[in-house]
PDB file of N, CA and C in Angstrom:
ATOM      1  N   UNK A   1    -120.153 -12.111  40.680  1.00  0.00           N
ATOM      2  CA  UNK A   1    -119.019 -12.029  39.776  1.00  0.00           C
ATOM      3  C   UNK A   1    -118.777 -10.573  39.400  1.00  0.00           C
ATOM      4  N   UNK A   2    -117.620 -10.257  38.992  1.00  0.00           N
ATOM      5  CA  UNK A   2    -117.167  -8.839  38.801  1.00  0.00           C
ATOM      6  C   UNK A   2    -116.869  -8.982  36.997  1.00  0.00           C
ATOM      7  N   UNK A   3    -117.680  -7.865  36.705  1.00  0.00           N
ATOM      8  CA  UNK A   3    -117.496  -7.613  35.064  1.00  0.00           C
ATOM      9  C   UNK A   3    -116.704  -6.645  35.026  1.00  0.00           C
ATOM     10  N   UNK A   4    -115.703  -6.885  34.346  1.00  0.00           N
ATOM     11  CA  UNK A   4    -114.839  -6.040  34.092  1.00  0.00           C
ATOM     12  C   UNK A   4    -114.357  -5.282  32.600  1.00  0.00           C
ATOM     13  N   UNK A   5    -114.557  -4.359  32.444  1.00  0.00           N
ATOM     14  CA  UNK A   5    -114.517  -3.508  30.996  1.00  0.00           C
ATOM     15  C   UNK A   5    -113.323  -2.886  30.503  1.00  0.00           C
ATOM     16  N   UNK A   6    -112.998  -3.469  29.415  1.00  0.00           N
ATOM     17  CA  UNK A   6    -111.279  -2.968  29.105  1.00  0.00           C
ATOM     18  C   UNK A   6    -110.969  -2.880  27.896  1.00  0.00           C
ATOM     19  N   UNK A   7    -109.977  -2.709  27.634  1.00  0.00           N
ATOM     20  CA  UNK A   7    -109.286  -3.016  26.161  1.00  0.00           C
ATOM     21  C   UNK A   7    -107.754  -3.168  26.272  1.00  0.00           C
ATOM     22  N   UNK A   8    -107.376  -3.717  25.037  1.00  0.00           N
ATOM     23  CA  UNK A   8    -105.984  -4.504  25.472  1.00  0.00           C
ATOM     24  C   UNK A   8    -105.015  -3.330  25.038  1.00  0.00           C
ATOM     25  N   UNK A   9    -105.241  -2.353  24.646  1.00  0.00           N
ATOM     26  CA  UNK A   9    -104.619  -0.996  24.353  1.00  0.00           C
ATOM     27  C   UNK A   9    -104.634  -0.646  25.640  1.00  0.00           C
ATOM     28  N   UNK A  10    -105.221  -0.704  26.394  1.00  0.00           N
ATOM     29  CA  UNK A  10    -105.067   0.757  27.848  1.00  0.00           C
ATOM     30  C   UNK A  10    -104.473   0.182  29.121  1.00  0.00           C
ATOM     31  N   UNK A  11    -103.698   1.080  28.873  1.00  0.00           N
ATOM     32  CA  UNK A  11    -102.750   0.637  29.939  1.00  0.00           C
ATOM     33  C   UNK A  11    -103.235   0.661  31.567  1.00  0.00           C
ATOM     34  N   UNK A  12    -104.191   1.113  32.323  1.00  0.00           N
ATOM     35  CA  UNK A  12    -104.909   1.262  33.314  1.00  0.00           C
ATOM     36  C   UNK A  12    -105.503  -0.012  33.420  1.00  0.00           C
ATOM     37  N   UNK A  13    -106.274  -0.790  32.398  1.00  0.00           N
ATOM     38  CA  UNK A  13    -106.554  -1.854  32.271  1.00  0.00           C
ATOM     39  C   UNK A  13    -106.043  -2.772  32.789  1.00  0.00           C
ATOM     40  N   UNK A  14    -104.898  -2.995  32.102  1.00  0.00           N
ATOM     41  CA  UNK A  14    -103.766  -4.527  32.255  1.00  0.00           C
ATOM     42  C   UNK A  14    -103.312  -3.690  33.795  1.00  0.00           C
ATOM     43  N   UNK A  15    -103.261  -2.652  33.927  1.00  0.00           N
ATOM     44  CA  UNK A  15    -102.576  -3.011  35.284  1.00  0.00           C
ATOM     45  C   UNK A  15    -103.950  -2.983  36.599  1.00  0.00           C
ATOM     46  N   UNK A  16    -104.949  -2.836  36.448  1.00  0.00           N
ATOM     47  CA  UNK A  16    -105.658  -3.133  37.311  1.00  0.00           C
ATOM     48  C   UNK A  16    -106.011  -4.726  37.263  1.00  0.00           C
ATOM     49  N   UNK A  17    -106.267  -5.411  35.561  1.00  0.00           N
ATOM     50  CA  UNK A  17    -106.050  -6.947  35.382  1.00  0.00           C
ATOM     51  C   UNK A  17    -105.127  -7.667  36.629  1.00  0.00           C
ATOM     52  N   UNK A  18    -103.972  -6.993  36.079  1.00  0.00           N
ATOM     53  CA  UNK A  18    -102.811  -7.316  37.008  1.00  0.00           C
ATOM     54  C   UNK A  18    -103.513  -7.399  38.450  1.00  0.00           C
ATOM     55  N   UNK A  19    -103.725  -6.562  38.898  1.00  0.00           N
ATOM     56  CA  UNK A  19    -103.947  -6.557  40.506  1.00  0.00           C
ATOM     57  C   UNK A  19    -105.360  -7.757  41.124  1.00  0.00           C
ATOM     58  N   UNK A  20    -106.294  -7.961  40.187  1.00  0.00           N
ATOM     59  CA  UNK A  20    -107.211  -8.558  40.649  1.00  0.00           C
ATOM     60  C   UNK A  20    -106.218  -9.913  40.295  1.00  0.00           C
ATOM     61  N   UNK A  21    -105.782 -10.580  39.328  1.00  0.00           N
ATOM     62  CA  UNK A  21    -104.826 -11.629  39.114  1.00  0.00           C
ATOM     63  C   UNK A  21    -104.174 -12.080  40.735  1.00  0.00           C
ATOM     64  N   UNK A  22    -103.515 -10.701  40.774  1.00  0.00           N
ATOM     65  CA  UNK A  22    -102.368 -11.571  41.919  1.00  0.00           C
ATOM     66  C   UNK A  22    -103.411 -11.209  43.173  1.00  0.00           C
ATOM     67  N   UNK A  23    -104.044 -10.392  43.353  1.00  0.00           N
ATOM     68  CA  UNK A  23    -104.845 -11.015  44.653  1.00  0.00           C
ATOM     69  C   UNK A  23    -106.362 -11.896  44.527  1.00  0.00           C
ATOM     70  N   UNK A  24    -106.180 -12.573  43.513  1.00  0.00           N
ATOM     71  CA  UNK A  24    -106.939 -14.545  43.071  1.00  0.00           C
ATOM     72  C   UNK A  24    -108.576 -13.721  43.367  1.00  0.00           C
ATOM     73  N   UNK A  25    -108.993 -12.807  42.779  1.00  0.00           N
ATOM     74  CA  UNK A  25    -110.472 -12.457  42.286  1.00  0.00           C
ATOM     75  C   UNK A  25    -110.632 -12.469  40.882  1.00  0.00           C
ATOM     76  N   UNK A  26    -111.759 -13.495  40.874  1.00  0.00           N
ATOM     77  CA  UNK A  26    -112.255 -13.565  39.678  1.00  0.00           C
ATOM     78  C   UNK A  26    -113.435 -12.587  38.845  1.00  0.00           C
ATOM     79  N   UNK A  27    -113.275 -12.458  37.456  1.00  0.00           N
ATOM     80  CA  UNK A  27    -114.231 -11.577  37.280  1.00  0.00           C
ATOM     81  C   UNK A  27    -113.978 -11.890  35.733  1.00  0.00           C
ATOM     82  N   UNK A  28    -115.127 -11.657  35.107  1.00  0.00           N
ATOM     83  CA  UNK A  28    -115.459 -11.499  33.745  1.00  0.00           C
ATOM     84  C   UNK A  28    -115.089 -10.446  32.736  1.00  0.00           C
ATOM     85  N   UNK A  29    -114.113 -10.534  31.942  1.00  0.00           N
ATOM     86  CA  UNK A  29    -113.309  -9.389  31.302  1.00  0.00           C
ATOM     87  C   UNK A  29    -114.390  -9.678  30.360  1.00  0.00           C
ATOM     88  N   UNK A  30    -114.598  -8.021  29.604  1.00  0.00           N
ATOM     89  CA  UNK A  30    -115.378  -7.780  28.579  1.00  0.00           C
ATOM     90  C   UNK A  30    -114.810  -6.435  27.975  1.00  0.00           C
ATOM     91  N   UNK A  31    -113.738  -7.384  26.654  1.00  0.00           N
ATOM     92  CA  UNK A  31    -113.217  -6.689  25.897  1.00  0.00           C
ATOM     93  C   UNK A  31    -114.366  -5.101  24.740  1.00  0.00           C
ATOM     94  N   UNK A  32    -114.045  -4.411  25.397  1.00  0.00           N
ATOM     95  CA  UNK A  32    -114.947  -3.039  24.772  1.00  0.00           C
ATOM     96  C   UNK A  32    -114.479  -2.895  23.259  1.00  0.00           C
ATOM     97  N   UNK A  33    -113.595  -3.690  22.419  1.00  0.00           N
ATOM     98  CA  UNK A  33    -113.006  -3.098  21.405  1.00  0.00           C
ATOM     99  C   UNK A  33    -113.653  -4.669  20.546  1.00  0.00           C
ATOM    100  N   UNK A  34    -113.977  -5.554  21.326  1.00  0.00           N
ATOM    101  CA  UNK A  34    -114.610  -6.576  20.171  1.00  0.00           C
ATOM    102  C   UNK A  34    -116.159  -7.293  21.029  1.00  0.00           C
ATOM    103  N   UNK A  35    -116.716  -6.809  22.087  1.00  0.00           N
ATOM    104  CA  UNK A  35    -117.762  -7.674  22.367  1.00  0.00           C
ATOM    105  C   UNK A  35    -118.989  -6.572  21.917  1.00  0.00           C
ATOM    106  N   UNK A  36    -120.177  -6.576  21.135  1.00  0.00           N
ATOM    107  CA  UNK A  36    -120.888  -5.600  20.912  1.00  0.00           C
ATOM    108  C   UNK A  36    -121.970  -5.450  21.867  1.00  0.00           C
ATOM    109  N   UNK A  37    -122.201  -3.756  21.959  1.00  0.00           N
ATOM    110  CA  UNK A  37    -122.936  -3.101  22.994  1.00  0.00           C
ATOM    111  C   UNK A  37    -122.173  -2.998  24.046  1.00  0.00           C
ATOM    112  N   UNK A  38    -120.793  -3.138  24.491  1.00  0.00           N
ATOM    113  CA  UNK A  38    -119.762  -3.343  25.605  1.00  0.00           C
ATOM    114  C   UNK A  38    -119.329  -1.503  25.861  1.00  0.00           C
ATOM    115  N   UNK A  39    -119.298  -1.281  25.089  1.00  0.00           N
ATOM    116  CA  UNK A  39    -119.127   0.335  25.050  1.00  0.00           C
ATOM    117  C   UNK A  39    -120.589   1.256  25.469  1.00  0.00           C
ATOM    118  N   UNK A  40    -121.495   0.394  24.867  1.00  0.00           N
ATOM    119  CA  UNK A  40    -122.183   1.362  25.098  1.00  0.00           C
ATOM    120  C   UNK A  40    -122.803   1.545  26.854  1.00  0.00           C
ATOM    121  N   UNK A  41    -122.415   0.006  27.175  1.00  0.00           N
ATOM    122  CA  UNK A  41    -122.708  -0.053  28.524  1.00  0.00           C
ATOM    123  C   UNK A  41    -121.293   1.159  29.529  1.00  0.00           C
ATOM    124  N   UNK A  42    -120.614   0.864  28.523  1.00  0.00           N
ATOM    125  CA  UNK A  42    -119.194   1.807  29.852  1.00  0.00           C
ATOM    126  C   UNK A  42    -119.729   2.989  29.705  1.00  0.00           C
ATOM    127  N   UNK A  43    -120.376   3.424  28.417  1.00  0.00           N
ATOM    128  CA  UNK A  43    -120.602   5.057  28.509  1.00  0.00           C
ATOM    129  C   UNK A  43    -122.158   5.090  29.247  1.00  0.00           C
ATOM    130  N   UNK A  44    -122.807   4.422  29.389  1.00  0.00           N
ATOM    131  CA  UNK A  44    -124.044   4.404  30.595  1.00  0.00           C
ATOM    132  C   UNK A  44    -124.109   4.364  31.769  1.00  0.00           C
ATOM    133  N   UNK A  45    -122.264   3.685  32.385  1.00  0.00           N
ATOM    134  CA  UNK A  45    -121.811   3.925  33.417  1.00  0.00           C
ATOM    135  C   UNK A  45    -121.212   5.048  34.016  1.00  0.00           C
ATOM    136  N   UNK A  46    -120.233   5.515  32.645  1.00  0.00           N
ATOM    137  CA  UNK A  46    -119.782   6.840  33.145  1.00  0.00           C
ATOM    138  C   UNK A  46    -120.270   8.289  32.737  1.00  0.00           C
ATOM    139  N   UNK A  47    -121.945   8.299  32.975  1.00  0.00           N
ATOM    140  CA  UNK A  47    -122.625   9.200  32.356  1.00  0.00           C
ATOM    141  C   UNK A  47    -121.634  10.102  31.420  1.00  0.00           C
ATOM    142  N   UNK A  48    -122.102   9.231  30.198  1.00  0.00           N
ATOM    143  CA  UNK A  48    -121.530  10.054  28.970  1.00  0.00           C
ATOM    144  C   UNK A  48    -119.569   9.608  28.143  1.00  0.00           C
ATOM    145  N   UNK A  49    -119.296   9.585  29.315  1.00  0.00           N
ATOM    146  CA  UNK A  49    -117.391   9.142  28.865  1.00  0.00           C
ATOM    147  C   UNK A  49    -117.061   7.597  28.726  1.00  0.00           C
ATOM    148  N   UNK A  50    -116.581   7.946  27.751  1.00  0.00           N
ATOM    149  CA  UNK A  50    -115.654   6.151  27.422  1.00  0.00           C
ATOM    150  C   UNK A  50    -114.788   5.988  28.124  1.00  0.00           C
ATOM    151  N   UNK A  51    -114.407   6.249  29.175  1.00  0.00           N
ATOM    152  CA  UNK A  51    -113.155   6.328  30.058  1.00  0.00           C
ATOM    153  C   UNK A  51    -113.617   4.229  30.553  1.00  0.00           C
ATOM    154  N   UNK A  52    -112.634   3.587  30.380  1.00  0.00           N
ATOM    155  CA  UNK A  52    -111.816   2.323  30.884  1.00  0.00           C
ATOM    156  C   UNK A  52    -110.882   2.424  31.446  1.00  0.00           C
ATOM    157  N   UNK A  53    -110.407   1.252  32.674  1.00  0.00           N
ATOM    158  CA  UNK A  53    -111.644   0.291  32.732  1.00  0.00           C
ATOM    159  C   UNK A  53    -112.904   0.573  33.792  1.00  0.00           C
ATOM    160  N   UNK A  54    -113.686  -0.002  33.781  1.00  0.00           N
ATOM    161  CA  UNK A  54    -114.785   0.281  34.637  1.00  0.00           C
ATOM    162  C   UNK A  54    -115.087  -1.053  34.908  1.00  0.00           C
ATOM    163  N   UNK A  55    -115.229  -1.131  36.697  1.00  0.00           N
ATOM    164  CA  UNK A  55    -115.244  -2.634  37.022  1.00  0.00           C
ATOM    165  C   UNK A  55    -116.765  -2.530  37.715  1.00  0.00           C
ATOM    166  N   UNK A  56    -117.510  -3.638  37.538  1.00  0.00           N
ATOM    167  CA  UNK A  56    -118.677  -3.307  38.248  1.00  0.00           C
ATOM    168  C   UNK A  56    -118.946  -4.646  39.142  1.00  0.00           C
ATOM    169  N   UNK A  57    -119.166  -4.442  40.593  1.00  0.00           N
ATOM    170  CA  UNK A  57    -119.121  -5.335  41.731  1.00  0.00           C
ATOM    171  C   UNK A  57    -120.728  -5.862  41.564  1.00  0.00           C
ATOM    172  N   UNK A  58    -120.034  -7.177  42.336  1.00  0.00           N
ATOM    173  CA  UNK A  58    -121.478  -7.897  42.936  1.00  0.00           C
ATOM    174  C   UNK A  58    -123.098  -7.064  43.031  1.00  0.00           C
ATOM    175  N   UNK A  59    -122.377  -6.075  44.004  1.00  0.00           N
ATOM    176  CA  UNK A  59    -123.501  -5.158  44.624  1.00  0.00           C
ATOM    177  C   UNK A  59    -124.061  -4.204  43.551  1.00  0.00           C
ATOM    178  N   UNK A  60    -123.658  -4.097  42.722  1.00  0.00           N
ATOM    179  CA  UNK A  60    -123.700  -3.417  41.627  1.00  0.00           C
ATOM    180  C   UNK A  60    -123.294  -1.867  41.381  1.00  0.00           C
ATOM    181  N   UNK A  61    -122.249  -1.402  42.064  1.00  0.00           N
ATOM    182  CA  UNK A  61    -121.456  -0.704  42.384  1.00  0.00           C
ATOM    183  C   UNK A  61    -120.559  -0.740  41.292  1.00  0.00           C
ATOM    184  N   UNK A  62    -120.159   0.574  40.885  1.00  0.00           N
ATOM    185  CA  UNK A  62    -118.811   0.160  39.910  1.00  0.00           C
ATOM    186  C   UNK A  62    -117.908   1.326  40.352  1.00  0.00           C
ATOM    187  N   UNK A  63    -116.414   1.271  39.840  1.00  0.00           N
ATOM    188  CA  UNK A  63    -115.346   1.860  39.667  1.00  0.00           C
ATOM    189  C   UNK A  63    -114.823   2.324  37.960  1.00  0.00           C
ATOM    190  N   UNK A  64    -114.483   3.772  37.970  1.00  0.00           N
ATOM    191  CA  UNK A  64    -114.061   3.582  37.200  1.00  0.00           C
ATOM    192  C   UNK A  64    -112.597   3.935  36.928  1.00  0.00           C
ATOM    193  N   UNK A  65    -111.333   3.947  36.083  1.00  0.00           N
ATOM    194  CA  UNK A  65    -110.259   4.132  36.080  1.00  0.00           C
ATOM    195  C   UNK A  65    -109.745   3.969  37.793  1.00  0.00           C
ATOM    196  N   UNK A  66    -110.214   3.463  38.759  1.00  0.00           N
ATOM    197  CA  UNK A  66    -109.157   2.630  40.145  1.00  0.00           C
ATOM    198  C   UNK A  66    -107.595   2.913  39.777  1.00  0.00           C
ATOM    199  N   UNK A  67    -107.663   3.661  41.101  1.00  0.00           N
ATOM    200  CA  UNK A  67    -106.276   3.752  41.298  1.00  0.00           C
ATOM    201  C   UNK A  67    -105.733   2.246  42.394  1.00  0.00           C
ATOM    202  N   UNK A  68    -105.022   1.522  42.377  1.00  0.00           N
ATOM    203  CA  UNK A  68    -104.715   0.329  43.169  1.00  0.00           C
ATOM    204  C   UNK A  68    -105.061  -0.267  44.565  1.00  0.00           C
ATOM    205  N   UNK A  69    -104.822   1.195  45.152  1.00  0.00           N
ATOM    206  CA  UNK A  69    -105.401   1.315  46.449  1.00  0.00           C
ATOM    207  C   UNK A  69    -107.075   1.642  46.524  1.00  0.00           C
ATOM    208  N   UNK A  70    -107.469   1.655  45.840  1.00  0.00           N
ATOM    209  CA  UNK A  70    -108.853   2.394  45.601  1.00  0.00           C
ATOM    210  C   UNK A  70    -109.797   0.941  45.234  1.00  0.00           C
ATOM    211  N   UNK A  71    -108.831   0.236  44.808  1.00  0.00           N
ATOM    212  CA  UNK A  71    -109.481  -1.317  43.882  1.00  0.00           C
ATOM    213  C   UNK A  71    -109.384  -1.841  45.148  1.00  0.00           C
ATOM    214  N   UNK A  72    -108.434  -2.481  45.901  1.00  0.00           N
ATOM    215  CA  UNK A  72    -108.102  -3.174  46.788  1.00  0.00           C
ATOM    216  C   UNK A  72    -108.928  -2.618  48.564  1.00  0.00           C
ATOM    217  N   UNK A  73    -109.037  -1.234  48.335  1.00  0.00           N
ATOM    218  CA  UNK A  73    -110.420  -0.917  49.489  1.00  0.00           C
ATOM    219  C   UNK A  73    -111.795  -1.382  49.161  1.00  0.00           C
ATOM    220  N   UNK A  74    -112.200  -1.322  47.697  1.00  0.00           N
ATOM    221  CA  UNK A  74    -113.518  -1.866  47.465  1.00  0.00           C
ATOM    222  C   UNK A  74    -113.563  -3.231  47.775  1.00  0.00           C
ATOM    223  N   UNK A  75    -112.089  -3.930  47.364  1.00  0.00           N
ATOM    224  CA  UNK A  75    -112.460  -5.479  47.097  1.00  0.00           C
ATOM    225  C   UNK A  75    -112.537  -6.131  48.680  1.00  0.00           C
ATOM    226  N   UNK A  76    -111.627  -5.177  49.751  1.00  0.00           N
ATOM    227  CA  UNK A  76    -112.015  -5.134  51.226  1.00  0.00           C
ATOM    228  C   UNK A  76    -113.528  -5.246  51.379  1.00  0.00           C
ATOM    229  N   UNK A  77    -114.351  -3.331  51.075  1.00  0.00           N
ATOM    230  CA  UNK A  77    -115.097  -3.448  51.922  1.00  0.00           C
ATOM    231  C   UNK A  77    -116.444  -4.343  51.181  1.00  0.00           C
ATOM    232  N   UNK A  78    -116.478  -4.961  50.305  1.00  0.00           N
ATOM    233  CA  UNK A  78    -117.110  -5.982  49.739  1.00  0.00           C
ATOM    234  C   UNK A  78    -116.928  -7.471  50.240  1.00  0.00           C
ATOM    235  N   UNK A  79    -115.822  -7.791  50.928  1.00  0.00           N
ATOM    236  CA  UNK A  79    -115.146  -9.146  51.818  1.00  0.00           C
ATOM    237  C   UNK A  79    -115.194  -9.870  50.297  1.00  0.00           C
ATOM    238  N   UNK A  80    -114.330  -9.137  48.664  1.00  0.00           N
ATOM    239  CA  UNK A  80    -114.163 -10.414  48.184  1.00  0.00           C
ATOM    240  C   UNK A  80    -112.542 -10.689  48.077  1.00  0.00           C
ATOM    241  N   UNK A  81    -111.751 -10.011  49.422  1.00  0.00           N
ATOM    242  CA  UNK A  81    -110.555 -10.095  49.468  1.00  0.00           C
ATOM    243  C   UNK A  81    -110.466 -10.610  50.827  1.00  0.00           C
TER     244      UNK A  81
END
């Protein structure tokens, strides 16, 4: 499953939301602005920065701020597209 780290303020967010939506991958949203310790995990990911969203794969690989094309090559070379 793909955990996904966001907030409903950031606009990078909803539109990467968006993209896993319409190409039917599922993943576990974990709102950073109300689930606790959710932040502190994004800033352990992005040594040091709060930068969202940050998606973290199966493999345990993550992305952070994905540009569309950048989401949709991982979700390739992972075969969960």
């Amino acid at each position: 499953m793909i955990d996904f780290y966001g907030a409903a303020w950031c606009g990078d967010c909803r539109r990467s939301r968006r993209q896993l939506d319409e190409l039917g991958v599922a993943y576990n949203y974990i709102d950073t602005e109300n689930v606790e310790g959710a932040i502190d995990k994004v800033v352990a990911y992005n040594n040091g920065m709060q930068s969202i969203p940050v998606i973290v794969f199966p493999d345990g690989t993550h992305l952070t701020e994905p540009s569309n094309p950048a989401l949709e090559a991982k979700l390739r070379e992972l075969a969960i597209i």
